[in-house]
Protein backbone atom coordinates (compact mmCIF):
# COMPACT_ATOMS: atom_id res chain seq x y z
CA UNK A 1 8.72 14.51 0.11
CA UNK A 2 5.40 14.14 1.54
CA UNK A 3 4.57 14.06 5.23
CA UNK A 4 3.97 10.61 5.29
CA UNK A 5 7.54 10.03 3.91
CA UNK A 6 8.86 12.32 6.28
CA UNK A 7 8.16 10.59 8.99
CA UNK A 8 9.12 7.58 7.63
CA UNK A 9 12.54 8.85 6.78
CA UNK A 10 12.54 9.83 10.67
CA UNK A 11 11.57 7.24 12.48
CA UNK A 12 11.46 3.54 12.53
CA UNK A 13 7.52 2.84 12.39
CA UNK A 14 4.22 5.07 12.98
CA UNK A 15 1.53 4.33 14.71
CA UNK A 16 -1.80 4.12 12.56
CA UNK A 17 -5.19 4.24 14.12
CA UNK A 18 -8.15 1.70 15.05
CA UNK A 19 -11.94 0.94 13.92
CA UNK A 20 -14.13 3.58 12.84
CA UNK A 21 -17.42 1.46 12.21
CA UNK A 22 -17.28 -0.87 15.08
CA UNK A 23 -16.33 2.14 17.87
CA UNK A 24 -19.04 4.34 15.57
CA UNK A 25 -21.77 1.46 16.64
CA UNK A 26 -20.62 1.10 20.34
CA UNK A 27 -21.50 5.94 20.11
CA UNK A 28 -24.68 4.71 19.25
CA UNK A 29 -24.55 4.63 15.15
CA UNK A 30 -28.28 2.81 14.31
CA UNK A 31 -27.64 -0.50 12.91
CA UNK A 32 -27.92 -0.34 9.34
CA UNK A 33 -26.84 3.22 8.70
CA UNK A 34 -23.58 3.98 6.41
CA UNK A 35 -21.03 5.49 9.17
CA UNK A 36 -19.84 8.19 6.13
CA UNK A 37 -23.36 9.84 6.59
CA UNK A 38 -22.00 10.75 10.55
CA UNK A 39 -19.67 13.44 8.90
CA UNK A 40 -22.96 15.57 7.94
CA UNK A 41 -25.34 14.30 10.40
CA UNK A 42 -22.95 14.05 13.55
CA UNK A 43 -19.30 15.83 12.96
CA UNK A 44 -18.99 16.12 16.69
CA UNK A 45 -19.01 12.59 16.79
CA UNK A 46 -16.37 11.98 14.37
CA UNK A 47 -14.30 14.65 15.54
CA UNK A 48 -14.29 12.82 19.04
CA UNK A 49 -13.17 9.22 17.23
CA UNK A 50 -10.64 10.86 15.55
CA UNK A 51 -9.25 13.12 18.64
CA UNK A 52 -9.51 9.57 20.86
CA UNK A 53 -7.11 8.27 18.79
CA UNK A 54 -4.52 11.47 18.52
CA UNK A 55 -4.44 10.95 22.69
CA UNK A 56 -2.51 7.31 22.83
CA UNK A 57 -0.14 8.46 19.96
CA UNK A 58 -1.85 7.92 16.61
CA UNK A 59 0.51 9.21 13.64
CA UNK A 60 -1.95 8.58 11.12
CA UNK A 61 -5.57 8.74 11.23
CA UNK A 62 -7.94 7.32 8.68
CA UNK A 63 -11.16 9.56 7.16
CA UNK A 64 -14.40 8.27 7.83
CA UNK A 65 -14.62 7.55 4.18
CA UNK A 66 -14.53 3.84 3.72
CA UNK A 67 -17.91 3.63 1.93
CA UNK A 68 -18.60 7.09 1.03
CA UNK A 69 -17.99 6.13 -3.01
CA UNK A 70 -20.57 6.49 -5.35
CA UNK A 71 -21.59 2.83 -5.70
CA UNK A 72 -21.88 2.43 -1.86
CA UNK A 73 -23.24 5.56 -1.02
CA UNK A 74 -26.29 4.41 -3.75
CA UNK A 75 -27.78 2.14 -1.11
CA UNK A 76 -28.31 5.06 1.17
CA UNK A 77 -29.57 7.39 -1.52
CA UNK A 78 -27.00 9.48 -0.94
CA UNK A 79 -24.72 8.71 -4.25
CA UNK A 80 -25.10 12.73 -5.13
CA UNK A 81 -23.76 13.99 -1.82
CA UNK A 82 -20.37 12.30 -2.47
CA UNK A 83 -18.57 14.80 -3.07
CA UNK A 84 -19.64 16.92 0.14
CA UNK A 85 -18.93 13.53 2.44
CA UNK A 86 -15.93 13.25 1.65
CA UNK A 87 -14.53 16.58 1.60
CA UNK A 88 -16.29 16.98 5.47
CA UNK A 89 -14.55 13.54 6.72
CA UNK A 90 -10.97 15.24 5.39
CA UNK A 91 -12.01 18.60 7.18
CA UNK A 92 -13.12 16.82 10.35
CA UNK A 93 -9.88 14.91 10.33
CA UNK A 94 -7.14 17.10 9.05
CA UNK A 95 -8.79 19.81 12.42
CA UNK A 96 -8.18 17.51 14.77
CA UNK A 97 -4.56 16.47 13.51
CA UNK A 98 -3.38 20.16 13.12
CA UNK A 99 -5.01 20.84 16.90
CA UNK A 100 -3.08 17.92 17.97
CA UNK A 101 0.36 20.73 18.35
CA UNK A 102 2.43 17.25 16.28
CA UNK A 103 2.80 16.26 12.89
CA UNK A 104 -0.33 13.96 11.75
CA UNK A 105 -0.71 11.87 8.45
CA UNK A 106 -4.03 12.61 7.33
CA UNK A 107 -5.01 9.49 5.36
CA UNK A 108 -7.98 9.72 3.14
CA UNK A 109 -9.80 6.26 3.06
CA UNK A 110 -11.37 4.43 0.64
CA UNK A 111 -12.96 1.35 0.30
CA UNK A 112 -13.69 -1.20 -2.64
CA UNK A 113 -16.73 -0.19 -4.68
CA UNK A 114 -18.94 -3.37 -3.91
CA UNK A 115 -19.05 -4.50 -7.57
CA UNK A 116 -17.27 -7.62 -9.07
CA UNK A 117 -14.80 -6.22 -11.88
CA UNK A 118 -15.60 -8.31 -15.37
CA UNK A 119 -15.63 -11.01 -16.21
CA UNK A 120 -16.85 -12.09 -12.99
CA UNK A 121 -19.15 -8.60 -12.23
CA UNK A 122 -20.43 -6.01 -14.59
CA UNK A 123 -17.85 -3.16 -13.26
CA UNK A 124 -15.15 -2.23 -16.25
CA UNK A 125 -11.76 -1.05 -15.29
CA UNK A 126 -12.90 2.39 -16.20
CA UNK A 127 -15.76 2.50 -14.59
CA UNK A 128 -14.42 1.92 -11.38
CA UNK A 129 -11.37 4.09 -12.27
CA UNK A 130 -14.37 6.74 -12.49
CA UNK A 131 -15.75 5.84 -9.36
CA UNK A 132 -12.56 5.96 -7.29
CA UNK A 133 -11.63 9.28 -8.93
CA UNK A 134 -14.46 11.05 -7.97
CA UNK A 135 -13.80 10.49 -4.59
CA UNK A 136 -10.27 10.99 -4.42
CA UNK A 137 -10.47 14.35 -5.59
CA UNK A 138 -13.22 14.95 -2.91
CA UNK A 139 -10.57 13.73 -0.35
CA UNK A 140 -7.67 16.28 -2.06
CA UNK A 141 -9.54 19.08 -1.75
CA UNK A 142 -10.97 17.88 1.95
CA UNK A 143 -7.26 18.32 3.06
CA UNK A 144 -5.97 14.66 3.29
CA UNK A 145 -2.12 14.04 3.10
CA UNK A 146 -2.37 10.77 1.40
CA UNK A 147 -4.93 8.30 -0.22
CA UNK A 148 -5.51 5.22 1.88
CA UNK A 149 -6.61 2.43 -0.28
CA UNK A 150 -8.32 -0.32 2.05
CA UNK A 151 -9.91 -3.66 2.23
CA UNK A 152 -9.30 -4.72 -1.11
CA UNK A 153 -9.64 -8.40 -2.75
CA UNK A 154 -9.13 -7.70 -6.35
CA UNK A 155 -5.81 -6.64 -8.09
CA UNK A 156 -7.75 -4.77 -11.27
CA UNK A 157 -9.67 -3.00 -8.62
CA UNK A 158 -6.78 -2.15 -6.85
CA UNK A 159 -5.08 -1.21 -10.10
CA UNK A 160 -8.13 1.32 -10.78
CA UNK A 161 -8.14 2.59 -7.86
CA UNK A 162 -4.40 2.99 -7.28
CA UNK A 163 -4.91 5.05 -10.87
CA UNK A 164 -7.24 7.10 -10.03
CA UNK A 165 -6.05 8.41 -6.57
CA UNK A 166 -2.52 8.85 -8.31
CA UNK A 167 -4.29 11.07 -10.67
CA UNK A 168 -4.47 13.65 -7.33
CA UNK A 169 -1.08 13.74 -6.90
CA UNK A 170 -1.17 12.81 -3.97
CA UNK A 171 1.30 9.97 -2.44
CA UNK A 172 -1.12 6.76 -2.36
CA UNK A 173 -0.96 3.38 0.06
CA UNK A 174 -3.26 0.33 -0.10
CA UNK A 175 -3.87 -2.68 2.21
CA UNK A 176 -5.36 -5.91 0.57
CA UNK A 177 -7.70 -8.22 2.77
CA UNK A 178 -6.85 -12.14 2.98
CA UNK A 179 -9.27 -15.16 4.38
CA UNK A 180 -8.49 -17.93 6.43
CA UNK A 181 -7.30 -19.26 3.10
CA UNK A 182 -4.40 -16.95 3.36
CA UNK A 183 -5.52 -15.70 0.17
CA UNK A 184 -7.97 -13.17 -1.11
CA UNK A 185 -11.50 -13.45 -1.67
CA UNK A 186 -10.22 -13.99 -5.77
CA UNK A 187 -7.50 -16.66 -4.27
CA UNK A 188 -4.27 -14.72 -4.33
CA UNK A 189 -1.41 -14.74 -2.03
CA UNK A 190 0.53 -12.67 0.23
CA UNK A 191 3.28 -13.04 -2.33
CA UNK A 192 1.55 -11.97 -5.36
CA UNK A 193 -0.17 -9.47 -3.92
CA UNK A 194 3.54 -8.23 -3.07
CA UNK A 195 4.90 -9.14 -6.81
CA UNK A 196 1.53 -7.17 -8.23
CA UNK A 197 1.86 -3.98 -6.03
CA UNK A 198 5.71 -3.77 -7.25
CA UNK A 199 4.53 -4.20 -10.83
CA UNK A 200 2.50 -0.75 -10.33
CA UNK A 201 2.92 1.70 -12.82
CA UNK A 202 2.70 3.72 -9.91
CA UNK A 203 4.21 3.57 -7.02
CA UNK A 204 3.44 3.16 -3.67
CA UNK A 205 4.34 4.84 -0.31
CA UNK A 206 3.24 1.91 1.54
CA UNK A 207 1.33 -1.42 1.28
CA UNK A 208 -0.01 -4.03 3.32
CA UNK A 209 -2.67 -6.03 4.96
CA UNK A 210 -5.93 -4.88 7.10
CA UNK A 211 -9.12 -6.63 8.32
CA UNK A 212 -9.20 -10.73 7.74
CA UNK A 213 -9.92 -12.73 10.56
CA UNK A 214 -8.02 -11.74 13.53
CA UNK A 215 -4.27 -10.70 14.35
CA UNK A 216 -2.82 -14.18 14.04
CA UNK A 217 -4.38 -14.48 10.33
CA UNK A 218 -2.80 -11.19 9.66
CA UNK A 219 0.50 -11.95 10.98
CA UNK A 220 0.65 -14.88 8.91
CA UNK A 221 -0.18 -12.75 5.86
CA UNK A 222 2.55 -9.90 6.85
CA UNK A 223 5.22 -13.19 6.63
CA UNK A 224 3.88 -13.71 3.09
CA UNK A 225 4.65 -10.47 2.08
CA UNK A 226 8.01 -10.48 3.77
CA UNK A 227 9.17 -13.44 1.69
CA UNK A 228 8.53 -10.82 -1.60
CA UNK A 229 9.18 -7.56 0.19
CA UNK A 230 12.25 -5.74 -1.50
CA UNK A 231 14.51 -3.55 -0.07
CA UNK A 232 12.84 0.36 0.89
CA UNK A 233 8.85 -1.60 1.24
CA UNK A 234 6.95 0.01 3.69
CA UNK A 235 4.56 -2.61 4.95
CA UNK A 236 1.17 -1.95 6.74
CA UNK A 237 -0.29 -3.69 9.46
CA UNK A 238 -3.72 -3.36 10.78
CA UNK A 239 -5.44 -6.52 11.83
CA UNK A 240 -8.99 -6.92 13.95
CA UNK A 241 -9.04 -6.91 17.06
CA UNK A 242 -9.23 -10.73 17.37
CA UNK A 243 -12.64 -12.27 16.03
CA UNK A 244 -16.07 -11.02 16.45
CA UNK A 245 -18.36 -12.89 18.39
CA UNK A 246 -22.29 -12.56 19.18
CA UNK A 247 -22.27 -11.97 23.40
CA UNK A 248 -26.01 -10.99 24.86
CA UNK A 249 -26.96 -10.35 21.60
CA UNK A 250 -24.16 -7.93 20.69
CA UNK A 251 -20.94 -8.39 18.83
CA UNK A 252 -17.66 -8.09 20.39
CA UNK A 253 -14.45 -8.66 19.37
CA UNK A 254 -12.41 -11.36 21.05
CA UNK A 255 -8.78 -9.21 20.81
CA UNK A 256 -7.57 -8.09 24.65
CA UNK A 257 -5.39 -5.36 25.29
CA UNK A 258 -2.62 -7.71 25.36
CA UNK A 259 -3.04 -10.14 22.68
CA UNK A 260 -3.21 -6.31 20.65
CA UNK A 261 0.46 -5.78 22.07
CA UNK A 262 2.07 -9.08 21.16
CA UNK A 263 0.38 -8.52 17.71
CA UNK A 264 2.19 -5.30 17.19
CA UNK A 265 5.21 -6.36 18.47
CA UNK A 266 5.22 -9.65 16.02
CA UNK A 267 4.15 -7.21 13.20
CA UNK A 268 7.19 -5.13 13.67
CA UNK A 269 9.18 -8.28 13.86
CA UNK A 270 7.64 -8.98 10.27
CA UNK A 271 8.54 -6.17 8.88
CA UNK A 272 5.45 -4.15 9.16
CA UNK A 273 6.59 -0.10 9.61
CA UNK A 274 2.80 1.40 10.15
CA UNK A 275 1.02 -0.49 12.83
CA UNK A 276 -2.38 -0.20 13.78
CA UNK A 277 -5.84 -1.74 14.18
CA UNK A 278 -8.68 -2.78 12.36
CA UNK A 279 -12.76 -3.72 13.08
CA UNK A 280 -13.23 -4.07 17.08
CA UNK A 281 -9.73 -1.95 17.76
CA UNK A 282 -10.79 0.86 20.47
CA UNK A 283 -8.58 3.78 21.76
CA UNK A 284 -7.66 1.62 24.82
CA UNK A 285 -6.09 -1.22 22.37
CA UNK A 286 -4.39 1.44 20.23
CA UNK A 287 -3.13 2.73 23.70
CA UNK A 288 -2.12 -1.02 24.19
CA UNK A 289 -0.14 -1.57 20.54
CA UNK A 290 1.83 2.26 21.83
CA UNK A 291 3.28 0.96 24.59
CA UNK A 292 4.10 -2.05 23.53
CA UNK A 293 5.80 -0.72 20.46
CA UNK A 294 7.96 2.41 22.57
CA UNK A 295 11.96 1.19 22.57
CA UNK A 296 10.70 -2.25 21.02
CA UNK A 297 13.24 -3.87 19.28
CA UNK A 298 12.50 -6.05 16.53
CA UNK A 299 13.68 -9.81 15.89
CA UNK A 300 13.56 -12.39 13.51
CA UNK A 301 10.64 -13.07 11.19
CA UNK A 302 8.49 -15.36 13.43
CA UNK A 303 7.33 -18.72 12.17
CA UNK A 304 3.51 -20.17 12.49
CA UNK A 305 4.72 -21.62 15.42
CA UNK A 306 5.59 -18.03 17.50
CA UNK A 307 2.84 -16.75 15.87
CA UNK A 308 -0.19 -19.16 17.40
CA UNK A 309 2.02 -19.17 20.80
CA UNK A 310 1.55 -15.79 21.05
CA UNK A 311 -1.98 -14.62 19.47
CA UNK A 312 -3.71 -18.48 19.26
CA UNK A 313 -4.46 -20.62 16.32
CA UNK A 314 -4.45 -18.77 13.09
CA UNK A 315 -7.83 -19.89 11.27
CA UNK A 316 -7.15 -21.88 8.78
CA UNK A 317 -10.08 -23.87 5.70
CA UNK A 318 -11.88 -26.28 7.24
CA UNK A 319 -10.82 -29.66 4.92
CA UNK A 320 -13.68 -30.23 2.37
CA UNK A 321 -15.75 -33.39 3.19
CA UNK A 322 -14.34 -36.50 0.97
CA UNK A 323 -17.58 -38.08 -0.71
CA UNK A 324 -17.05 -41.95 -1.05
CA UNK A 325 -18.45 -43.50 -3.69
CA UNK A 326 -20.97 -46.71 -2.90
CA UNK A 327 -20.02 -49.40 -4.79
CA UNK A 328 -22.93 -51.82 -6.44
């Protein structure tokens, strides 16, 4: 088996790791600039996010790859230096796992492509098949353990890019984003997202939720997926770090060391076996979600109820207006 399957086998969750733009920005990444260019430009830097992590317990640790595919990487000029990005991030990351003296998933990230598949975009199946490929290979040969697949709202991307990073051989896990909707950006559930992952040709080590608009909107998601989970799923959790909001002209994130706690411990009562964080999660809240984790012992499957008692309201659609109709 792989090592991420390994672990699994041995233990009864790992411990993923937190935000690489949002702590990027707060090391002084200029606003604007594609973090994935850092791991030319400033490897010291990511080599320091990554090694923050590996100190409060991280198992797995994410590449700084999440936009480094050809379509993003375009709006930087930089769509021919794919290749060398990626392989770097994997480098950067899988040195500081093997100096961390444990064993350390290297997960090699990647993000949606930024194009609408057709009908409702000009992006074919096999075009962004092409574009995930390309950087999946870069991530293989970088070193990664296994292909994270992140921040997606589209099952046929999800199915292209599942695909493609397959075509590595390399074990491959993905995370889908939901609104306040509960649903994707393309209106799908918890539940199908569940039904379409198992319907994979190929399978998956691991799936799950990351992102969306705070921990209680992802714990509602991870009890969507528990309804559909079958037996052997290994489900992913990594929520932000509560919501952003604008404070002296800065954004921060509204998420406190402890709210991050009760979120992993609800997680883990979900079902979720890979716990982490998402945009706004620092070392310090990872540190958080590892204690509050060590000898936990999961219950039930909380209810909406447990969930806002613990974490707040979880966002939900504002109602759309009702127009009345004036009658002559």
């Amino acid at each position: 088996m792989s090592l991420i399957e390994d672990l699994l086998a041995e233990r009864e969750y790992l411990l993923a790791d937190g935000a690489t733009g949002t702590n990027m920005m707060a090391m002084g990444l200029p606003p604007g600039q594609a973090p994935d260019l850092w791991n030319l430009d400033a490897p010291e830097k990511v080599t320091r996010l990554h090694d923050s992590f590996l100190e409060v317990g991280s198992d797995i640790i994410l590449t700084n790859t999440f936009g480094a595919n050809r379509r993003r990487l375009a709006l930087d000029q930089a769509s021919e230096r794919t290749s060398e990005i990626n392989e770097a991030a994997a480098r950067l990351a899988r040195s500081a796992a093997d100096r961390s003296g444990r064993p350390v998933v290297v997960a090699g990230s990647m993000g949606p492509t930024g194009e609408l598949m057709k009908p409702y975009g000009s992006q074919s199946p096999e075009e962004a098949e092409a574009v995930f490929s390309e950087q999946a290979q870069a991530l293989a040969t970088g070193g990664v353990d296994v292909l994270w697949i992140e921040t997606i709202f589209a099952f046929d991307e999800l199915a292209a890019a599942v695909k493609a990073a397959a075509g590595t051989g390399l074990p491959v896990a993905s995370t889908m984003t939901f609104d306040t909707a509960g649903r994707t950006m393309m209106g799908d559930t918890p539940e199908r997202a569940s039904a379409f992952v198992h319907a994979l040709p190929t399978p998956v080590v691991a799936y799950g939720a990351n992102c969306g608009a705070g921990p209680a909107m992802l714990l509602g998601t991870l009890c969507g997926f528990a309804r559909n989970a079958s037996p052997g799923d290994v489900i992913i959790a990594k929520g932000n770090c509560g919501v952003p909001q604008t404070v002296g002209g800065e954004i921060v994130y509204s998420g406190t060391e402890e709210i991050m706690g009760r979120y992993a411990r609800l997680a883990r009562d979900a079902g979720a076996r890979i716990i982490g964080g998402c945009c706004g999660t620092t070392p310090l809240h990872l540190a958080a979600i590892a204690r509050a984790l060590e000898g936990y012992d999961p219950g039930e499957v909380p209810d909406e109820a447990a969930i806002e008692a613990a974490l707040g309201p979880i966002p939900k659609p504002k109602p759309e207006r009702t127009r009345r109709r004036r009658s002559r």
